[in-house]
Protein backbone atom coordinates (compact mmCIF):
# COMPACT_ATOMS: atom_id res chain seq x y z
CA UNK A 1 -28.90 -8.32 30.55
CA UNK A 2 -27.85 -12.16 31.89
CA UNK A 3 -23.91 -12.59 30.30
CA UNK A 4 -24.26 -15.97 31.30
CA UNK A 5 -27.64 -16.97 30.25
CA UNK A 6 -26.58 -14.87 26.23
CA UNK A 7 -22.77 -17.26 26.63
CA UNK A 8 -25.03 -20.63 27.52
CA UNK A 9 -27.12 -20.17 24.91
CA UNK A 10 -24.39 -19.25 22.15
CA UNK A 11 -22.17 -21.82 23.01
CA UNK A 12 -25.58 -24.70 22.31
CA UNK A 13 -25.64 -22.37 19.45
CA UNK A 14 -22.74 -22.87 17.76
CA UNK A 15 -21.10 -25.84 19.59
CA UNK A 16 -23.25 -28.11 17.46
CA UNK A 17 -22.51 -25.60 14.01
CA UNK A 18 -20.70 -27.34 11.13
CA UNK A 19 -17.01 -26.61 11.66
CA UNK A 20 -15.60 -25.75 8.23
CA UNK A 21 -12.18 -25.25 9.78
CA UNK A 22 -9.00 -27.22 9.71
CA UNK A 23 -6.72 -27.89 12.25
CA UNK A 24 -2.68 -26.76 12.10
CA UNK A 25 -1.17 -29.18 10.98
CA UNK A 26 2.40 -27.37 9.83
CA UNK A 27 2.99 -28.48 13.47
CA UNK A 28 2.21 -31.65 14.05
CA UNK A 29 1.78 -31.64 17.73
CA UNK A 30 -1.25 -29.24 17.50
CA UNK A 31 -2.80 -32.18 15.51
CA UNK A 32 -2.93 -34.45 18.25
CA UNK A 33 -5.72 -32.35 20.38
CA UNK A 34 -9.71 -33.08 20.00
CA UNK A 35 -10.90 -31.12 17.31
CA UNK A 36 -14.28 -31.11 18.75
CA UNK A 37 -13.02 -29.14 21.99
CA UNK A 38 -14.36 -25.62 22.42
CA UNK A 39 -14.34 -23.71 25.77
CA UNK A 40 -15.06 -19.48 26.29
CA UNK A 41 -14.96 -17.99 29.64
CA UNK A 42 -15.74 -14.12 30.38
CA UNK A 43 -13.64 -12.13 33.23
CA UNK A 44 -15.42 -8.69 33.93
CA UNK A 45 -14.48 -5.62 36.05
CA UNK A 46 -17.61 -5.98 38.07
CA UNK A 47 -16.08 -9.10 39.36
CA UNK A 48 -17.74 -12.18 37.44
CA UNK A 49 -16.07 -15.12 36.45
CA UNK A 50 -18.31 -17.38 34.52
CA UNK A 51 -17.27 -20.45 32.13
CA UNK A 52 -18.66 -23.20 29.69
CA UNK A 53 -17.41 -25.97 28.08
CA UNK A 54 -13.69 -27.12 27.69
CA UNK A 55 -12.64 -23.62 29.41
CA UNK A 56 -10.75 -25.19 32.06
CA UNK A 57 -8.51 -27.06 29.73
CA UNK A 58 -5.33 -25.72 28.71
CA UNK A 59 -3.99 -25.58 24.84
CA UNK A 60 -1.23 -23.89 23.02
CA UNK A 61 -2.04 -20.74 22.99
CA UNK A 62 0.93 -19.77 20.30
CA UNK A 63 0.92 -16.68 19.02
CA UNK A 64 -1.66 -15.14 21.89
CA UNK A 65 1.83 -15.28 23.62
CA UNK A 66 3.10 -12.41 21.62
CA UNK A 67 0.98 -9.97 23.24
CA UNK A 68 2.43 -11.06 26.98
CA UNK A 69 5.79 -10.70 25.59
CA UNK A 70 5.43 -7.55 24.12
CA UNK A 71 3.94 -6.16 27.61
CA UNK A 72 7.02 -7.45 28.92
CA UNK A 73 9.19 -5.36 26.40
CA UNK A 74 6.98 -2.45 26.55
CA UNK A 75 7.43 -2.21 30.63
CA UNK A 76 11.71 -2.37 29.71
CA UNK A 77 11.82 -0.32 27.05
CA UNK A 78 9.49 2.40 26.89
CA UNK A 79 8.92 4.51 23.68
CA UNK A 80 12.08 2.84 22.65
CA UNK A 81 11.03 -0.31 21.85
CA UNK A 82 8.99 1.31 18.52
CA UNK A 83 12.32 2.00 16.87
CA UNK A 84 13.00 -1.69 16.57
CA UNK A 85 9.63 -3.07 15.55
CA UNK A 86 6.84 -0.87 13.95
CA UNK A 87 3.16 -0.79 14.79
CA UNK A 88 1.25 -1.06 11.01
CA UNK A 89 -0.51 -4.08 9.65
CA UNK A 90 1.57 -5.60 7.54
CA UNK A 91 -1.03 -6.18 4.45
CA UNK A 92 1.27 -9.96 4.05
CA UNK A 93 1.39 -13.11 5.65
CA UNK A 94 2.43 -13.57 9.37
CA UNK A 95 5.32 -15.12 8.27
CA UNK A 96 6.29 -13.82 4.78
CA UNK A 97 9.90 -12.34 4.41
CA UNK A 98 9.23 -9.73 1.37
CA UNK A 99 8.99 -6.49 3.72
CA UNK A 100 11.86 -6.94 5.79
CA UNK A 101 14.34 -6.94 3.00
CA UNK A 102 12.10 -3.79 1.78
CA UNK A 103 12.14 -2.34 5.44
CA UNK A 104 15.55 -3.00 6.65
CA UNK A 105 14.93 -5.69 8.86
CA UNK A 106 12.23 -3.49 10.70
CA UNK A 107 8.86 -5.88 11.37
CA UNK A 108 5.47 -3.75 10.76
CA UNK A 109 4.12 -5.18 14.35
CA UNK A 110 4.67 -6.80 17.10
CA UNK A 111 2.40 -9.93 16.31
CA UNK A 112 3.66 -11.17 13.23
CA UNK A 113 6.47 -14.02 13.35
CA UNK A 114 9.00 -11.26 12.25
CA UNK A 115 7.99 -8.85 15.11
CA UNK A 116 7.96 -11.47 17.49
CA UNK A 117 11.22 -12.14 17.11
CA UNK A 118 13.04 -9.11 17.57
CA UNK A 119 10.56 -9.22 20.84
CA UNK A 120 11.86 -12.45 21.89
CA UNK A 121 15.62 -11.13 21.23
CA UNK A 122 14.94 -8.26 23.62
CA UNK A 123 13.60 -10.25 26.01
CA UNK A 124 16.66 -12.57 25.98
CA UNK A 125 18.97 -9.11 26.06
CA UNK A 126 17.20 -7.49 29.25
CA UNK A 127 16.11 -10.67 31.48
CA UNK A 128 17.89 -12.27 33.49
CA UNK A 129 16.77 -15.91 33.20
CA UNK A 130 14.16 -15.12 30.25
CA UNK A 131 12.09 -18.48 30.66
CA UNK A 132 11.63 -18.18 34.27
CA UNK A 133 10.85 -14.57 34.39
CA UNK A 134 8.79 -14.87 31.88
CA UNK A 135 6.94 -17.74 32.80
CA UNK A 136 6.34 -15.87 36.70
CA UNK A 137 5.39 -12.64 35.30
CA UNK A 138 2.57 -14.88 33.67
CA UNK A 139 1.58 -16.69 36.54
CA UNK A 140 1.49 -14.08 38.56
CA UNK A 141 -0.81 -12.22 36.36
CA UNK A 142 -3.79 -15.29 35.48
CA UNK A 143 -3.51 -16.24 39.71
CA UNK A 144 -2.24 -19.42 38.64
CA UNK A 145 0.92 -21.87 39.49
CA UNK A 146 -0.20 -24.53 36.81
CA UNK A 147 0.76 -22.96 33.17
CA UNK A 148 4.01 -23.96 31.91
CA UNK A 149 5.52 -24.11 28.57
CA UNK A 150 4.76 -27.28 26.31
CA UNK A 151 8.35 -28.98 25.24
CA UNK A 152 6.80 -31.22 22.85
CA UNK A 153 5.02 -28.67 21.30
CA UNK A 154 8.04 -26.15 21.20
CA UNK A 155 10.16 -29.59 19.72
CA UNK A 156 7.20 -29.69 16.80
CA UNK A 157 7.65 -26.12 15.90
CA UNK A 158 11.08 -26.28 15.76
CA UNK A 159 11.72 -28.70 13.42
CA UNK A 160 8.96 -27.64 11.39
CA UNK A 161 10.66 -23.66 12.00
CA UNK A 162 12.74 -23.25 8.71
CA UNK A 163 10.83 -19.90 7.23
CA UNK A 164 11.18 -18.33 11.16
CA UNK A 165 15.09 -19.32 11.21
CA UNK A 166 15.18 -17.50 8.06
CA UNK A 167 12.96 -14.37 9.49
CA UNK A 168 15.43 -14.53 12.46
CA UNK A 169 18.43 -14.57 10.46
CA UNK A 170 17.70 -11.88 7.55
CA UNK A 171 16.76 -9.31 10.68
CA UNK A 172 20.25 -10.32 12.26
CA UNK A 173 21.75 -9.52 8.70
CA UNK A 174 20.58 -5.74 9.46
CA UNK A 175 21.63 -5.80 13.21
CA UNK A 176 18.14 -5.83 14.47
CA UNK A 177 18.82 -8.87 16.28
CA UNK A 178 21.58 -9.05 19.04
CA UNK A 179 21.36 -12.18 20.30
CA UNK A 180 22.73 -15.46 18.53
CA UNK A 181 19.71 -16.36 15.91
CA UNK A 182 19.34 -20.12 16.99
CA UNK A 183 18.87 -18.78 21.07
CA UNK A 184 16.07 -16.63 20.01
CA UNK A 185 14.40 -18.97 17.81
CA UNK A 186 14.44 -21.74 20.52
CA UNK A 187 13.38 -19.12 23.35
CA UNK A 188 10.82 -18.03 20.56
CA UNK A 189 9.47 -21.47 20.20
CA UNK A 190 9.07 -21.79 24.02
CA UNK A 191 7.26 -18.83 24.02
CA UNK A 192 4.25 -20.41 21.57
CA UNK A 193 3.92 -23.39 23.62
CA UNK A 194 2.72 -22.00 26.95
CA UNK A 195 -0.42 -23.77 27.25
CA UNK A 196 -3.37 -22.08 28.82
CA UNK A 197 -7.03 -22.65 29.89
CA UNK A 198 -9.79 -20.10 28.64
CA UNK A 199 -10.26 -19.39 32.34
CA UNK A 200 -6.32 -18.28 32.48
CA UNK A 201 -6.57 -16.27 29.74
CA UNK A 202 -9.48 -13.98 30.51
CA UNK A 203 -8.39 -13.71 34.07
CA UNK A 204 -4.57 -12.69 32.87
CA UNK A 205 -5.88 -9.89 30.31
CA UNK A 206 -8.27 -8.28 32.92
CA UNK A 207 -6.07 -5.93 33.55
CA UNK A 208 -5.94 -4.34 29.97
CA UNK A 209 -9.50 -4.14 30.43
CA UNK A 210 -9.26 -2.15 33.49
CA UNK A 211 -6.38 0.73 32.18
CA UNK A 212 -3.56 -1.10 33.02
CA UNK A 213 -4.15 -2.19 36.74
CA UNK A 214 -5.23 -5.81 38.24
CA UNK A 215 -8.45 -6.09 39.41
CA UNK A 216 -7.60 -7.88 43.01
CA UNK A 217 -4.45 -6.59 43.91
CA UNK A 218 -4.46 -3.21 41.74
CA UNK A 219 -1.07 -3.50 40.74
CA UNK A 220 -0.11 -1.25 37.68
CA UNK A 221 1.09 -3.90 34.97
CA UNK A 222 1.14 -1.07 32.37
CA UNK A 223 0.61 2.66 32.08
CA UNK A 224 -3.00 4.26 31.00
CA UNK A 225 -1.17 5.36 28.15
CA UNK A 226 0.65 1.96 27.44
CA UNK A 227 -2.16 0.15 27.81
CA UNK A 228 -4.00 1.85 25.21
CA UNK A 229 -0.84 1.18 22.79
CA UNK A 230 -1.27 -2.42 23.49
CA UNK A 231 -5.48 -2.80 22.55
CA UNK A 232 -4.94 -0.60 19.83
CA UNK A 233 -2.28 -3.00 18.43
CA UNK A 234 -4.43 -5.99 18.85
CA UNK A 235 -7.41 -4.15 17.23
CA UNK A 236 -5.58 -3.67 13.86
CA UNK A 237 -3.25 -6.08 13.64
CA UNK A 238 -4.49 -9.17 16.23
CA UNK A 239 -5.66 -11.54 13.30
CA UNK A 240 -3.66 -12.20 10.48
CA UNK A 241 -4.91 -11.43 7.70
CA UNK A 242 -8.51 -11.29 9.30
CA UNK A 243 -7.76 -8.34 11.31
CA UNK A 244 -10.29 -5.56 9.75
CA UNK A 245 -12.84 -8.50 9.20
CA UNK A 246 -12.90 -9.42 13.40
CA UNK A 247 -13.00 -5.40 13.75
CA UNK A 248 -15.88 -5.15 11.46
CA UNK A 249 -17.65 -8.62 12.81
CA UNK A 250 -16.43 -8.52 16.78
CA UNK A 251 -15.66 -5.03 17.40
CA UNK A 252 -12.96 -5.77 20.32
CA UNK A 253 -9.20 -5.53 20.56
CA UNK A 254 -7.81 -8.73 20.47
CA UNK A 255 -5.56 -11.82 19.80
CA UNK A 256 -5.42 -14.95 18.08
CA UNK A 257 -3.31 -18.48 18.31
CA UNK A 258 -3.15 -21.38 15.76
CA UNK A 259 -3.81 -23.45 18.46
CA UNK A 260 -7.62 -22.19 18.31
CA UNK A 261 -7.84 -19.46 21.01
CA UNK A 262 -8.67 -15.83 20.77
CA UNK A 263 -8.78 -13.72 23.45
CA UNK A 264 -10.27 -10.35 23.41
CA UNK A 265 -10.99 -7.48 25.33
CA UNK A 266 -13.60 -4.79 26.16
CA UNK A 267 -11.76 -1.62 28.17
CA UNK A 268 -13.29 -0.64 31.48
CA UNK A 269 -15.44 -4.13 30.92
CA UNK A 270 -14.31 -7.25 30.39
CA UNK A 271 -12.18 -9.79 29.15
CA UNK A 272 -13.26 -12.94 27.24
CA UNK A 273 -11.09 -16.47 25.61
CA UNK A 274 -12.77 -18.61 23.25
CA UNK A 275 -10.73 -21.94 22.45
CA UNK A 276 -11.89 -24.13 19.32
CA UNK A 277 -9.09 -25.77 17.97
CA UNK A 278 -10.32 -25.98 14.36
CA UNK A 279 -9.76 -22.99 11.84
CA UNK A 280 -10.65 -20.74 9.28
CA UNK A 281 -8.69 -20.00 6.04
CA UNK A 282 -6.63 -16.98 7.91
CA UNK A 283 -5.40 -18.85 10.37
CA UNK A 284 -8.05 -18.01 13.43
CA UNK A 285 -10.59 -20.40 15.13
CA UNK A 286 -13.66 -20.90 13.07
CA UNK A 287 -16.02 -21.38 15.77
CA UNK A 288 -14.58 -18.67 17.89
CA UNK A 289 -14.76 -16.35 15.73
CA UNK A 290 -18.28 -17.36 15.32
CA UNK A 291 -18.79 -17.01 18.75
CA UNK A 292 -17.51 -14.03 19.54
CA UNK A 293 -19.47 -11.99 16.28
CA UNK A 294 -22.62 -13.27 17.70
CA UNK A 295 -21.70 -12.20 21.31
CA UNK A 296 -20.75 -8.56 20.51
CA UNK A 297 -23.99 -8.78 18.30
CA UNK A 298 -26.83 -9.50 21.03
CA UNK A 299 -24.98 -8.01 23.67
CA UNK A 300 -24.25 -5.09 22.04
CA UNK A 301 -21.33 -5.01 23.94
CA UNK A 302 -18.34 -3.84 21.86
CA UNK A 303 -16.03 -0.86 21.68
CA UNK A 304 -17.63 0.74 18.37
């Protein structure tokens, strides 16, 4: 089997596919990048690196950034860190407040805007500069110095950010946030701005393809054990609303951003980021999505 000949040929495919999607334009900044981009690039444990398209430009990757941050909390924490944020899909939207007044200010998982929060709060607890540690622990991981956060971005989503003040400040009403509200939403914001090539991406989340461990250096990021916490997580609750559909279409663990990435991985294989800006009705990338069905498809190449 040629991975690179089966990518080439699905990215002609569907490059030139009517995109039904829409970009997000609840923040305005995302509006302002070309709706016609669309990059994938594959990182395997046998050592290939292979790329087409836009996958050497870097985008918002938003809410992909919850998974780094919860690694981050994981490696502080431990098994603690479940008694402040739950690991269910939440059945709602990412950003609806009904089951935290239900739930006492407990999010169902990690990736929704709720979750992410009391992430970002612990992260702003334990750390001691949180957007410098945060930002090196990423680095460090992709092999790159050139990702940094986005501050016009992170300005866009904060004055568009009235339902996440409101997420922040009902879980502070039941003292599941310690930190002062408006510090975690701006750190939060931050967070959803890093910007990120397709060749960053599948190079960074290697290592929860290869049980926890970097490929180059073999440094353990995470645990066996940990690790498979963390795919499990992104297999049932990675996308939205959309999460059993990209488990029934794709097949992989895996994460999605309004700004039009998805990353997702194979254990003991490979990694692989898709980035189409435009998207579907659940919030994901239309044509990644696409893409990544018909990849798991012909390659046969998924976890199931």
């Amino acid at each position: 089997m040629n991975i690179k000949v089966i990518i080439e040929n699905l990215y002609d495919k569907i490059k030139i596919i009517e995109d039904n999607g829409q970009l997000a334009n609840y923040i305005p900044e995302l509006t302002r990048v070309n709706s016609e981009s669309f990059g994938i690039h594959i990182s395997t444990v046998e050592g290939l690196n292979f790329g087409v398209g836009n996958c050497y430009e870097q985008f918002s990757i938003q809410s992909i950034v919850k998974v780094l941050s919860l690694i981050i909390s994981y490696r502080i924490l431990g098994e603690d860190l479940w008694k402040r944020v739950k690991v269910e899909p939440s059945g709602t939207a990412f950003n609806s407040l009904v089951q935290l007044e239900v739930e006492n200010g407990i999010p169902r998982n990690p990736f929704i805007n709720a979750g992410a929060l009391v992430i970002a709060d612990i992260l702003l607890t334990h750390l001691d500069n949180p957007e410098k540690d945060f930002l090196d622990f990423v680095k460090n991981l992709s092999h790159s110095r050139e990702i940094s956060y986005s501050s016009h971005i992170a300005e866009s989503e904060k004055k568009a950010g009235f339902r996440n003040a409101a997420l922040c400040n009902l879980i502070k009403s039941f003292g599941n946030i310690e930190n002062d509200p408006s510090d975690v939403l701006d750190f939060y914001f931050n967070l959803c701005s890093l910007e990120m090539s397709c060749e960053e991406l599948s190079n960074l989340f290697l290592f929860l393809a290869n049980d926890g461990f970097t490929l180059k250096e073999n440094t353990q990021i995470l645990t066996r054990s940990q690790t498979k916490r963390i795919n499990a997580l992104m297999q049932t609750c990675g996308f939205y609303d959309e999460s059993g559909e990209f488990a029934f279409k794709v097949g992989l663990p895996g994460k999605s951003g309004v700004g039009g990435g998805i990353v997702a991985v194979h254990p003991k294989q490979y990694a692989i980021a898709v980035w189409s800006p435009k998207l579907n009705s659940k919030g994901n990338s239309y044509k990644g999505m696409k893409f990544l069905e018909e990849f798991t498809t012909e390659t046969e190449l998924s976890i199931f």
